[in-house]
Protein backbone atom coordinates (compact mmCIF):
# COMPACT_ATOMS: atom_id res chain seq x y z
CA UNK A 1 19.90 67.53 47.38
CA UNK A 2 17.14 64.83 47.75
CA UNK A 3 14.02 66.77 48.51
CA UNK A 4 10.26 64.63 49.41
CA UNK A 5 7.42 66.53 49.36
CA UNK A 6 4.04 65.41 51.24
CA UNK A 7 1.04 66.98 49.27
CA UNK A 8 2.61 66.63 46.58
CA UNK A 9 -0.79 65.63 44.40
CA UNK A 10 -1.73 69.14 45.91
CA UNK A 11 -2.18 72.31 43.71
CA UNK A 12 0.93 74.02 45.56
CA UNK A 13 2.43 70.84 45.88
CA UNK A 14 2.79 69.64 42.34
CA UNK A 15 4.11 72.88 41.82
CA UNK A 16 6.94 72.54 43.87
CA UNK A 17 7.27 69.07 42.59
CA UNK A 18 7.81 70.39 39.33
CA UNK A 19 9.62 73.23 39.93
CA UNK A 20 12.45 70.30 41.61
CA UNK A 21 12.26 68.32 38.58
CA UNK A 22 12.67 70.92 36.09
CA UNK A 23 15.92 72.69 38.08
CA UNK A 24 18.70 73.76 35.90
CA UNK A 25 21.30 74.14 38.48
CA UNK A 26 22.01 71.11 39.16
CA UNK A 27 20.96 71.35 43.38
CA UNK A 28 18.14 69.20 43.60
CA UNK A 29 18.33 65.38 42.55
CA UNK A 30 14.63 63.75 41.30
CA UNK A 31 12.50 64.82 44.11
CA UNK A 32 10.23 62.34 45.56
CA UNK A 33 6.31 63.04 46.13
CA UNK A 34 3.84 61.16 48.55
CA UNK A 35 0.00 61.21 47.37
CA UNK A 36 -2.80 59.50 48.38
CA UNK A 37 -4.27 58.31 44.67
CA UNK A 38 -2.67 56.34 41.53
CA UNK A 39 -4.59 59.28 39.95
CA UNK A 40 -3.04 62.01 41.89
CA UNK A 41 0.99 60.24 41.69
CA UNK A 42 0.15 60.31 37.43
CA UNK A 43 -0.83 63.73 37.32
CA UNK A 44 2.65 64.74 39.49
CA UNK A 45 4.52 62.49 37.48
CA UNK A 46 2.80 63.38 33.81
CA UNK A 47 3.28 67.50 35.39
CA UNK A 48 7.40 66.72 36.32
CA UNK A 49 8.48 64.40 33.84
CA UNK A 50 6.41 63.96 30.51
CA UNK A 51 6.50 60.63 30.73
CA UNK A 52 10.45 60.54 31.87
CA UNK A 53 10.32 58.40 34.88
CA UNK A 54 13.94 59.61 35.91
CA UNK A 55 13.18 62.91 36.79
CA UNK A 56 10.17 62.24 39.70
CA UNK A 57 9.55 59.98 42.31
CA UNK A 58 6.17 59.19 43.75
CA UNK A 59 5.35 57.21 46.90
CA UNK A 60 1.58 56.43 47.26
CA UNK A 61 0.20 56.52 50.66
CA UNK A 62 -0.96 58.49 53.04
CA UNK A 63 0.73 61.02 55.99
CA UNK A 64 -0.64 58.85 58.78
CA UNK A 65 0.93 56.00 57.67
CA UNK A 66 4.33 55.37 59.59
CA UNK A 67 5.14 52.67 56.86
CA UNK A 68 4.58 55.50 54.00
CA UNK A 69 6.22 58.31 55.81
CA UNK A 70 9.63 55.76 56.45
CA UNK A 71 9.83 54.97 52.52
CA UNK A 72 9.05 58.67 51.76
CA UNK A 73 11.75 60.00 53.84
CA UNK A 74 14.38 57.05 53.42
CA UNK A 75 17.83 58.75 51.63
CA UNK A 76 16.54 62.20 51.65
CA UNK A 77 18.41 65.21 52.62
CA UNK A 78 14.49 67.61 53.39
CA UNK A 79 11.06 67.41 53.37
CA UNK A 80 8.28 69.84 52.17
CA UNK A 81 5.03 69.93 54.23
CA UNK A 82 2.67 70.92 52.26
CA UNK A 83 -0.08 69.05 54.18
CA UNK A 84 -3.75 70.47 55.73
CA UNK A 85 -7.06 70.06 56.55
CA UNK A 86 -9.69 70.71 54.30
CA UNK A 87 -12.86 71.91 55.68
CA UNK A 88 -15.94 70.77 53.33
CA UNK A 89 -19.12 73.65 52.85
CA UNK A 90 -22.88 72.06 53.89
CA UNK A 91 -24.93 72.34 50.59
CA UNK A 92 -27.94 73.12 52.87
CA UNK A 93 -25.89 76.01 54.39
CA UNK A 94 -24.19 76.89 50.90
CA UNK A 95 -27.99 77.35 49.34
CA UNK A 96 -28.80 79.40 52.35
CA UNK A 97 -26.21 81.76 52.49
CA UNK A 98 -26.78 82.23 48.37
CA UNK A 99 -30.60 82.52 48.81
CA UNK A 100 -29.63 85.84 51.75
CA UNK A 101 -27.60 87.28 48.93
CA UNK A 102 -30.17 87.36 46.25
CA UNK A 103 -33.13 88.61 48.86
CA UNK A 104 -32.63 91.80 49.20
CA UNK A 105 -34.84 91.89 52.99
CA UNK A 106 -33.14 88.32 54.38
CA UNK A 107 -30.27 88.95 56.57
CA UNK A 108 -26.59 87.80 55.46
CA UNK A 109 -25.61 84.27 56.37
CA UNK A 110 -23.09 82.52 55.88
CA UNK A 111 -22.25 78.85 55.24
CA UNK A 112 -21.34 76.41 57.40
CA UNK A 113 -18.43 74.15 56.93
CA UNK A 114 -17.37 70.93 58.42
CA UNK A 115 -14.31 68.54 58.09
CA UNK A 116 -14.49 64.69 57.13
CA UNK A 117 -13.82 62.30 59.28
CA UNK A 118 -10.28 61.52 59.47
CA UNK A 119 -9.44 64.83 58.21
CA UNK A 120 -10.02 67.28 61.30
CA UNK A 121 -7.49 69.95 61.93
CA UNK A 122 -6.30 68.01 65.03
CA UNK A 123 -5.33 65.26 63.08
CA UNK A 124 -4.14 66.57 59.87
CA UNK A 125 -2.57 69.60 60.74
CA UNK A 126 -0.69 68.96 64.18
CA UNK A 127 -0.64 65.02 64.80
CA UNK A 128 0.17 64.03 61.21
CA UNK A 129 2.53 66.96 60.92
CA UNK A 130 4.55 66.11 64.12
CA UNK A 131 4.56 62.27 62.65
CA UNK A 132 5.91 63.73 59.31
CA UNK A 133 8.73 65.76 61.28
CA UNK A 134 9.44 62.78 63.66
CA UNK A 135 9.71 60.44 60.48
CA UNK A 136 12.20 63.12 58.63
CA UNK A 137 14.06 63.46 61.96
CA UNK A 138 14.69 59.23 62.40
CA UNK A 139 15.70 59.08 58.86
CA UNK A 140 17.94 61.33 59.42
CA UNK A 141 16.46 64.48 57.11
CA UNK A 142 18.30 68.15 57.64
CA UNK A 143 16.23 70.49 56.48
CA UNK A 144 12.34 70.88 56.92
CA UNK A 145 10.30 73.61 55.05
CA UNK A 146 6.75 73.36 56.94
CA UNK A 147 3.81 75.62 54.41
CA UNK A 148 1.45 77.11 57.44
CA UNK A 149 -0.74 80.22 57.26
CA UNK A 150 -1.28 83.50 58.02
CA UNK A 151 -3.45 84.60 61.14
CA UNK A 152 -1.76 81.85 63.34
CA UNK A 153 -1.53 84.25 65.83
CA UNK A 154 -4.69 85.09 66.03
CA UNK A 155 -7.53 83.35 67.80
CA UNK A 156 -10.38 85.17 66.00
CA UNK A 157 -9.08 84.72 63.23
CA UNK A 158 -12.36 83.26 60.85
CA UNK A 159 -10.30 80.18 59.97
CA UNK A 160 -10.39 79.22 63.42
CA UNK A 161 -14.53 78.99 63.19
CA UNK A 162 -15.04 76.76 60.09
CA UNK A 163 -15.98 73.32 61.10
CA UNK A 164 -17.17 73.25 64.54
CA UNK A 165 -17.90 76.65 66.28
CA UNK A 166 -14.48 77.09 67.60
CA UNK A 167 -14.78 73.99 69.83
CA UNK A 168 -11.52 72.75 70.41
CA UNK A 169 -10.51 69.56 68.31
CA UNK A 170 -12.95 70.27 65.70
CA UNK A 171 -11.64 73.53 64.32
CA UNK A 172 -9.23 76.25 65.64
CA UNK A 173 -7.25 75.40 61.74
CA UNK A 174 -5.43 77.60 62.53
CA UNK A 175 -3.86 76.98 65.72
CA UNK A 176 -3.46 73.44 65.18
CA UNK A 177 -0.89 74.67 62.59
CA UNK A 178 0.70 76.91 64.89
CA UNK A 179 1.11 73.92 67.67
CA UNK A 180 2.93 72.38 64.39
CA UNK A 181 5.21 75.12 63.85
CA UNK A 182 6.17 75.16 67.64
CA UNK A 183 7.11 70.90 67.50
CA UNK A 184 8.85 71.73 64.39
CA UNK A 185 10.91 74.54 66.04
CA UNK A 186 11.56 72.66 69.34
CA UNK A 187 12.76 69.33 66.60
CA UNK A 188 16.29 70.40 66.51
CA UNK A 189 16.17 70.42 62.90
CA UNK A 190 17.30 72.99 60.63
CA UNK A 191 13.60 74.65 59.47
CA UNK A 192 11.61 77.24 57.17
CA UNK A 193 8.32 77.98 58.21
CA UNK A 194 6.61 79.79 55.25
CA UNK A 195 3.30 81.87 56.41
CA UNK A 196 1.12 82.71 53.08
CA UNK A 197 -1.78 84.74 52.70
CA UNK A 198 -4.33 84.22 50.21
CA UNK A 199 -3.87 81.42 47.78
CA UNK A 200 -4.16 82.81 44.91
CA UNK A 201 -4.31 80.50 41.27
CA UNK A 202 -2.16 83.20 39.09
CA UNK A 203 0.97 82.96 37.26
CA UNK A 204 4.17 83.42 39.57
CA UNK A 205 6.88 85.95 39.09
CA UNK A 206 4.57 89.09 38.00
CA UNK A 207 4.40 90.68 41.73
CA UNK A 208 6.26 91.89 44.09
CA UNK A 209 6.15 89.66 47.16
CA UNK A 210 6.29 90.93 50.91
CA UNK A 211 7.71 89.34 53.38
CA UNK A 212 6.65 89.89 57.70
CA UNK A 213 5.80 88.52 61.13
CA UNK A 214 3.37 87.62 63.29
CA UNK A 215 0.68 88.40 61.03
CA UNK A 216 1.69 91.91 60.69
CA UNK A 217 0.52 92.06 56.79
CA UNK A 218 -3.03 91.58 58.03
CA UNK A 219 -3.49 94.49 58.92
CA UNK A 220 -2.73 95.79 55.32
CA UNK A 221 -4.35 95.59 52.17
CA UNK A 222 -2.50 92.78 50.71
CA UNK A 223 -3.16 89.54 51.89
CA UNK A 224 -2.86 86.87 49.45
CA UNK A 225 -0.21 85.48 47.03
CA UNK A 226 -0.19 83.61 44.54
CA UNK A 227 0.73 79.70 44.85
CA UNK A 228 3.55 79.63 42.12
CA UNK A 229 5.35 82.41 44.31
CA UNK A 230 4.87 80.12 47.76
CA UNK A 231 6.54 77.48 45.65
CA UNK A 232 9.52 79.62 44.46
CA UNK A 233 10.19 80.74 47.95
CA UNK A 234 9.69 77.12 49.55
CA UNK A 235 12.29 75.93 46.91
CA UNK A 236 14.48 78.61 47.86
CA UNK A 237 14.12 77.79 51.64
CA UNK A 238 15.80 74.29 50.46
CA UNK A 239 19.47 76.05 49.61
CA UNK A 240 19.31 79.68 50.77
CA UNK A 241 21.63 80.28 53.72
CA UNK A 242 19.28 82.79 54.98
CA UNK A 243 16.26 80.30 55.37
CA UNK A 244 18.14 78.68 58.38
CA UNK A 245 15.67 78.81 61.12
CA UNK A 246 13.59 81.17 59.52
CA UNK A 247 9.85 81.89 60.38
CA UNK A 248 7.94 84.35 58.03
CA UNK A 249 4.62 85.61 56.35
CA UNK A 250 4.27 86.18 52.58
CA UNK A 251 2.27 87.98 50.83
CA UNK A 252 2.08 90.11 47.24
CA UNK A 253 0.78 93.10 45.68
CA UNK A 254 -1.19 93.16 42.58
CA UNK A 255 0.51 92.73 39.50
CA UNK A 256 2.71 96.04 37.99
CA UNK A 257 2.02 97.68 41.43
CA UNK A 258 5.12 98.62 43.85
CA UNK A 259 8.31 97.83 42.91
CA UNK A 260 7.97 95.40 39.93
CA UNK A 261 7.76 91.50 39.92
CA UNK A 262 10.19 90.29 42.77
CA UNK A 263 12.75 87.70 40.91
CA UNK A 264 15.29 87.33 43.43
CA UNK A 265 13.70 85.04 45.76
CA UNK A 266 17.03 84.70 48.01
CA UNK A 267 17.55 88.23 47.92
CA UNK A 268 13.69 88.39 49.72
CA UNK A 269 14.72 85.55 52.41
CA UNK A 270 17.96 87.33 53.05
CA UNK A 271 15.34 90.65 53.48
CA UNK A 272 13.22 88.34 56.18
CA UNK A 273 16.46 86.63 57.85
CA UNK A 274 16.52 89.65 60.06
CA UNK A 275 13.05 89.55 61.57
CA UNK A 276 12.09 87.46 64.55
CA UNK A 277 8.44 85.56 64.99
CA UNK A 278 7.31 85.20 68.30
CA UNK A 279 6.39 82.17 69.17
CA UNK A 280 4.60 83.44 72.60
CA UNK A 281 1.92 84.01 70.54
CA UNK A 282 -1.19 83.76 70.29
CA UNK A 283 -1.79 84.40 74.27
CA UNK A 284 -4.67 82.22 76.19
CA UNK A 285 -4.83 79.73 73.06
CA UNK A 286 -8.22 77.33 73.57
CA UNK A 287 -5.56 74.91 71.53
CA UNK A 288 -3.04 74.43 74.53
CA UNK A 289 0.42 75.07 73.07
CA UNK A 290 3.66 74.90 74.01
């Protein structure tokens, strides 16, 4: 299987780059990577291949390019999204909220956050998704395995906040990524939608991971994972019968708690092949979906 990944300069990205290079079975051919730097495509390459140039691919460009998406997607059998918005902290705001923390009579703020231009959740996390699945889908891809959140169904959610108030367009992360999900679904193509808490920068394969819907896990008290585990399971959507059509949170518990470290990644889709998202929500969405 020829697998491209977009955000593949990423930190969960490269991981799944790598983790497609370095596969012992013998599923995945080379994968190929789009990234926006010559910086970014030698760290992926340097992180898959050592200096091997048969065993990674990298296409520079970037996702709103129709030219780049075409060559990324040429001759391969799925894509990885692995694509979002980044929302950027005001130093102003950052020094205020740090100042409220230290003075014990000031009340709590927090900071504000904005995205660059060119890089608002509008753009980045529905438009330039639907091009990416519109791309795979004329080049005649399978099997897409979109990375989306947690608290997509939920309009309150804080994500939703950071960047312009809530006012549609500017922020609402969150929901932009859920109008995604929904193009992705309605595609026709064979898709794993892969909801993960927390991004967490910890060694993968020492927790147990939990799988749920509709943002049931929220309401727990374990709400993050870590990014080498999102990797493993988006890797696993790629072959796993199970991951057909399948739309599902992740999350973990902390290391040595539960049942022990959760190794059999299809055994976990095959767990979450039986639940159902609904895609009705979130209800009376300011982002108007589907």
């Amino acid at each position: 299987m020829k697998v491209a990944v977009t955000g593949a300069g990423g930190r969960t990205g490269s991981i799944v780059m790598k983790l497609l290079a370095s596969d012992a079975s013998g599923a995945f051919a080379p994968p190929r990577g789009l990234v926006r730097s010559t910086k970014s495509g030698d760290k992926v390459r340097n992180l898959c291949d050592g200096g091997d140039a048969n065993l990674c691919d990298v296409v520079e460009g970037d996702i709103s390019s129709a030219d780049a998406l075409r060559t990324l997607c040429d001759g391969v059998d799925a894509l990885v999204i692995l694509t979002s918005a980044v929302p950027k902290p005001k130093i102003g705001s950052m020094i205020a909220a740090l100042v409220s923390k230290i003075l014990p009579w000031a009340e709590n703020k927090r900071p504000d956050f904005y995205f660059p231009e060119g890089g608002s959740p509008r753009e980045v996390d529905y438009e330039w998704q639907v091009a990416q699945i519109d791309a795979a889908k004329r080049a005649g891809v399978k099997k897409v395995v979109l990375v989306s959140s947690m608290g997509v169904t939920q309009i309150d959610n804080f994500l939703n906040t950071m960047g312009g108030g809530g006012d549609v367009g500017d922020a609402n992360i969150l929901l932009w990524k859920r109008k995604a999900e929904m193009a992705l679904v309605a595609s026709g193509l064979d898709y794993s939608i892969v909801h993960p808490g927390g991004l967490l920068n910890k060694e993968g394969g020492k927790r147990e991971l939990l799988v749920g819907v509709n943002d049931e896990l929220l309401a727990g008290d374990r709400r993050s994972v870590p990014r080498a585990d999102v990797a493993r399971c988006v890797v696993a959507c790629l072959t796993s019968p199970s991951a057909k059509n399948l739309s599902f949170d992740l999350a973990s518990r902390e290391e040595g708690e539960g049942g022990g470290a959760t190794t059999d990644v299809d055994a976990l889709l095959e767990a979450a092949s039986g639940m159902t998202y609904d895609y009705s929500l979130p209800m009376n969405s300011p982002v108007p979906l589907p």
